[in-house]
PDB file of N, CA and C in Angstrom:
ATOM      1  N   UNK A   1     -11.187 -20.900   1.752  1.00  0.00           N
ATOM      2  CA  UNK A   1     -10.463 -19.662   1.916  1.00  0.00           C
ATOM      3  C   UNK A   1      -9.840 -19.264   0.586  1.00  0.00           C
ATOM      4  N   UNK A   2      -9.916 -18.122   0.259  1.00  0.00           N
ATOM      5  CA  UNK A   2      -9.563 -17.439  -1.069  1.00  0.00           C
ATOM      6  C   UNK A   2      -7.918 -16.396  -0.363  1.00  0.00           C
ATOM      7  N   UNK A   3      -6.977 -17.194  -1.269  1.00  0.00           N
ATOM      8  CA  UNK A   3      -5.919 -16.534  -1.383  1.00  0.00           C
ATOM      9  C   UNK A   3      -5.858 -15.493  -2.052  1.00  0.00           C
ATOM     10  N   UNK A   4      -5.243 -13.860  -1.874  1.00  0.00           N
ATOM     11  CA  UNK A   4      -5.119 -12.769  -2.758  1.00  0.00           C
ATOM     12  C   UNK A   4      -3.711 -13.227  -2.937  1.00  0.00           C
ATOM     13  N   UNK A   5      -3.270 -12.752  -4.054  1.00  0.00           N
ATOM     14  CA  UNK A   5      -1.579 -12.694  -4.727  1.00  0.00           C
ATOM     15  C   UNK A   5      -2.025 -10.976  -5.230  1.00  0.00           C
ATOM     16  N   UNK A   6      -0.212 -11.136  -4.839  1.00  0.00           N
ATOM     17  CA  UNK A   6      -0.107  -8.996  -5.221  1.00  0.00           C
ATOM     18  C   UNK A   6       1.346  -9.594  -5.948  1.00  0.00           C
ATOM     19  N   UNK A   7       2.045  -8.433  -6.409  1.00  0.00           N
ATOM     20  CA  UNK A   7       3.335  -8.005  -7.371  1.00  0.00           C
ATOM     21  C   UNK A   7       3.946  -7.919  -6.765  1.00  0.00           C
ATOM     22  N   UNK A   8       3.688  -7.082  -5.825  1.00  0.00           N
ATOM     23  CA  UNK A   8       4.097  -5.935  -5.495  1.00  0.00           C
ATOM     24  C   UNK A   8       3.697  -5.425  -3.449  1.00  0.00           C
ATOM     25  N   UNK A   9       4.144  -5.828  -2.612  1.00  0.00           N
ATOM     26  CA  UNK A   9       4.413  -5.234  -1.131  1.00  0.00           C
ATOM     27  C   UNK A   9       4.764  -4.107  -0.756  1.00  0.00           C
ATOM     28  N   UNK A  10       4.015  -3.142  -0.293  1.00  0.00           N
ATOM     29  CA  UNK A  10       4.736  -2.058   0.525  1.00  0.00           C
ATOM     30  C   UNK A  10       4.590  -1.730   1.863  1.00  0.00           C
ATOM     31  N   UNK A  11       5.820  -1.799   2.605  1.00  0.00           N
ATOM     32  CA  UNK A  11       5.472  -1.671   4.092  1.00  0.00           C
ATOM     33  C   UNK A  11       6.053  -0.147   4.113  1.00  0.00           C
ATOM     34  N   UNK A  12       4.587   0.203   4.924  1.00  0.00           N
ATOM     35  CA  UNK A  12       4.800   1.877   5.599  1.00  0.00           C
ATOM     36  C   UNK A  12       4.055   2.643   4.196  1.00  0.00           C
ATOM     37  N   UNK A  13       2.712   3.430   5.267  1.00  0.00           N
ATOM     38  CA  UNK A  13       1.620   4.092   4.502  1.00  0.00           C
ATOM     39  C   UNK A  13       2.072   5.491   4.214  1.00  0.00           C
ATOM     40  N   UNK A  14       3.191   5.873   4.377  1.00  0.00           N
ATOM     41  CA  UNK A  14       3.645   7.440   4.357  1.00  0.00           C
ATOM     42  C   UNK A  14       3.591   8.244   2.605  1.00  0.00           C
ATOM     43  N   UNK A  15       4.024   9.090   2.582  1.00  0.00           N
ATOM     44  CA  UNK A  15       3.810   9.727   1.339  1.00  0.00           C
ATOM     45  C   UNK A  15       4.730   9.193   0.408  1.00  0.00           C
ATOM     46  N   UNK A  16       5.791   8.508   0.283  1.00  0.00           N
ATOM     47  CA  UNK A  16       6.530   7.825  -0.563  1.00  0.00           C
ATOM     48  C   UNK A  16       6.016   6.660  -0.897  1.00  0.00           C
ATOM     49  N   UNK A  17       5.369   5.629   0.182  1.00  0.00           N
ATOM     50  CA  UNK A  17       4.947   4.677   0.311  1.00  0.00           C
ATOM     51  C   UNK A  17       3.268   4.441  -0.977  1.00  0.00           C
ATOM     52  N   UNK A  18       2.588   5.931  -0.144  1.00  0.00           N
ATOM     53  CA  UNK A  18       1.235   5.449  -1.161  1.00  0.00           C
ATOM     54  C   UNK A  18       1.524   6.127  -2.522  1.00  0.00           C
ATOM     55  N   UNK A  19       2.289   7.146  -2.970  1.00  0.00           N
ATOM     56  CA  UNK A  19       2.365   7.651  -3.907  1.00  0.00           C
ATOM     57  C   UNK A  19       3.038   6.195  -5.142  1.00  0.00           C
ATOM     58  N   UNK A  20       4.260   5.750  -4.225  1.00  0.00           N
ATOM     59  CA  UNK A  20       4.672   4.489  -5.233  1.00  0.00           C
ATOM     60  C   UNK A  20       3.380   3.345  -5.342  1.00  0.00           C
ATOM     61  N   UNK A  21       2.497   3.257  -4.425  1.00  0.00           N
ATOM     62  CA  UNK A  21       1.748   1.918  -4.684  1.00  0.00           C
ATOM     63  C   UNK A  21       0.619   2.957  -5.756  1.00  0.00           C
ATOM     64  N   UNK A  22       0.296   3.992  -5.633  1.00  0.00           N
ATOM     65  CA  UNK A  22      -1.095   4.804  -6.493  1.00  0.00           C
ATOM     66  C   UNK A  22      -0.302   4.294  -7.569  1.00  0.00           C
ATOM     67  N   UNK A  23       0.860   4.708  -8.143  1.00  0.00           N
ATOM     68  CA  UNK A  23       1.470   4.609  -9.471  1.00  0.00           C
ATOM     69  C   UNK A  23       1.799   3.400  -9.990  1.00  0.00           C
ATOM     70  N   UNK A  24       2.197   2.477  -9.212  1.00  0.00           N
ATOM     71  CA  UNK A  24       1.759   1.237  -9.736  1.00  0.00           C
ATOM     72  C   UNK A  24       0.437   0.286 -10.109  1.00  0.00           C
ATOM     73  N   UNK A  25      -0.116   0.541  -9.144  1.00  0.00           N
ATOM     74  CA  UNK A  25      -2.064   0.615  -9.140  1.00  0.00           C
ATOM     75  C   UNK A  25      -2.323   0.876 -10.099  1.00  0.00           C
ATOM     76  N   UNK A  26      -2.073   2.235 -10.952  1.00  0.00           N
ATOM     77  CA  UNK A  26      -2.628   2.864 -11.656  1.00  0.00           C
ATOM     78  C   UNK A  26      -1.926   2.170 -13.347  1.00  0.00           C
ATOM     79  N   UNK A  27      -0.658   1.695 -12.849  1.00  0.00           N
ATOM     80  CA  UNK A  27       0.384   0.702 -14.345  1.00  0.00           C
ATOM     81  C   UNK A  27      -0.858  -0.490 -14.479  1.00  0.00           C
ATOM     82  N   UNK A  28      -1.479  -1.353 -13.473  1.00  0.00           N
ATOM     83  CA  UNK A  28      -2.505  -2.413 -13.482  1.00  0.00           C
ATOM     84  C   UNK A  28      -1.042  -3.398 -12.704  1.00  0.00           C
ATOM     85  N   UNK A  29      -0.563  -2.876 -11.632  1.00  0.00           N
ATOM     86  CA  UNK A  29       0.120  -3.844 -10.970  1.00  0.00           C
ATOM     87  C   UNK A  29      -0.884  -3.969  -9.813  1.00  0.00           C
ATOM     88  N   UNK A  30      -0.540  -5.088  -9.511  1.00  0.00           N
ATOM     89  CA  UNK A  30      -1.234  -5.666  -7.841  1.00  0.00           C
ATOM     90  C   UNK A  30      -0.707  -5.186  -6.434  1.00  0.00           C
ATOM     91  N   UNK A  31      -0.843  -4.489  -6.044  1.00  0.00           N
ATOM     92  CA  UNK A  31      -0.351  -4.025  -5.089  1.00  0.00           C
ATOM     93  C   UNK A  31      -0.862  -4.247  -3.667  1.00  0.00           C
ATOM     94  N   UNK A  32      -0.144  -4.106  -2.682  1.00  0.00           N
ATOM     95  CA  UNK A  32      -0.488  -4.266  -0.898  1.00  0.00           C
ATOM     96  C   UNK A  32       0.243  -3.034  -0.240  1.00  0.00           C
ATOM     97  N   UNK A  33      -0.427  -2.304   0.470  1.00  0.00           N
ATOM     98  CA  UNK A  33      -0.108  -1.488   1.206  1.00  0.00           C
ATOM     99  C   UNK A  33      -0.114  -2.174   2.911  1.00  0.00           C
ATOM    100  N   UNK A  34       1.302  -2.546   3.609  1.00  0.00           N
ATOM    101  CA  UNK A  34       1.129  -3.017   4.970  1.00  0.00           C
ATOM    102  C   UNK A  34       2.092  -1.613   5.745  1.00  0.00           C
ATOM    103  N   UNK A  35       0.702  -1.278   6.779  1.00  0.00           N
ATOM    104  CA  UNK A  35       1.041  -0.136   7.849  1.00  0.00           C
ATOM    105  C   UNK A  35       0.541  -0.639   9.328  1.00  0.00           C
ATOM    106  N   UNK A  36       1.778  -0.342  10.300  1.00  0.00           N
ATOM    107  CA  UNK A  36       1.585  -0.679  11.723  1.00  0.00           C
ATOM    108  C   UNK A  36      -0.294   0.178  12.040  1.00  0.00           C
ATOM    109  N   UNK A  37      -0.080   1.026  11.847  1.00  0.00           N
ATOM    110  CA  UNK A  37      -1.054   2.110  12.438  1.00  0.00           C
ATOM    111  C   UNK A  37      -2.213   2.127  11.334  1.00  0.00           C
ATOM    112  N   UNK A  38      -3.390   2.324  12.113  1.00  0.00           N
ATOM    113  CA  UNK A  38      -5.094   2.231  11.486  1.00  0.00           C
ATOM    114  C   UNK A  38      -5.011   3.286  10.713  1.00  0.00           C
ATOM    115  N   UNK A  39      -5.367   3.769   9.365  1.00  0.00           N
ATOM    116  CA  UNK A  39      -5.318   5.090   8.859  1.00  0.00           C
ATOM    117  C   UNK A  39      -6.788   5.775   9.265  1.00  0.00           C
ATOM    118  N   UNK A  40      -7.131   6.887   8.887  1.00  0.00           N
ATOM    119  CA  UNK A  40      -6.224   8.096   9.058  1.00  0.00           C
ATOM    120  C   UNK A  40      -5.772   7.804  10.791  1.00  0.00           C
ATOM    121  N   UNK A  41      -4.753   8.728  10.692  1.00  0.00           N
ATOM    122  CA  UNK A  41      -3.971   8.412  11.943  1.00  0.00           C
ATOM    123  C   UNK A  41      -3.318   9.451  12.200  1.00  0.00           C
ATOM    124  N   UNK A  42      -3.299  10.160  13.741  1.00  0.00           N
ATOM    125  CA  UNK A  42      -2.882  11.561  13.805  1.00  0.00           C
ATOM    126  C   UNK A  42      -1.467  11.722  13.792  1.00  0.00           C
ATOM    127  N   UNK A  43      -1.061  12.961  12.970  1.00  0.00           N
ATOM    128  CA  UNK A  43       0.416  13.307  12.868  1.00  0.00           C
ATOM    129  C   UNK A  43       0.930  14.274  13.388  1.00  0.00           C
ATOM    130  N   UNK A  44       1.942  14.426  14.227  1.00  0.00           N
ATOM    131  CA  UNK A  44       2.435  15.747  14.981  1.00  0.00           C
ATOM    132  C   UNK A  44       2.933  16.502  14.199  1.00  0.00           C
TER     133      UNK A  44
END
């Protein structure tokens, strides 16, 4: 079994959420995006 290591955790896929992990992503940090709900996922 192959362990991943990240930097960096974010719980909750919302627009604050992926915008901070894109911008770190994009620094060459390791990042995890953890969301209750399957994306895309309908919004009222």
């Amino acid at each position: 079994m192959t362990r991943k290591r990240y930097d960096v955790l974010i719980v909750g896929a919302g627009p604050g959420g992926t915008t901070l992990a894109y911008d770190l992503a994009r620094r060459g940090v390791r990042t995890l995006i953890i969301e209750r709900e399957r994306l895309p996922r309908y919004k009222t």
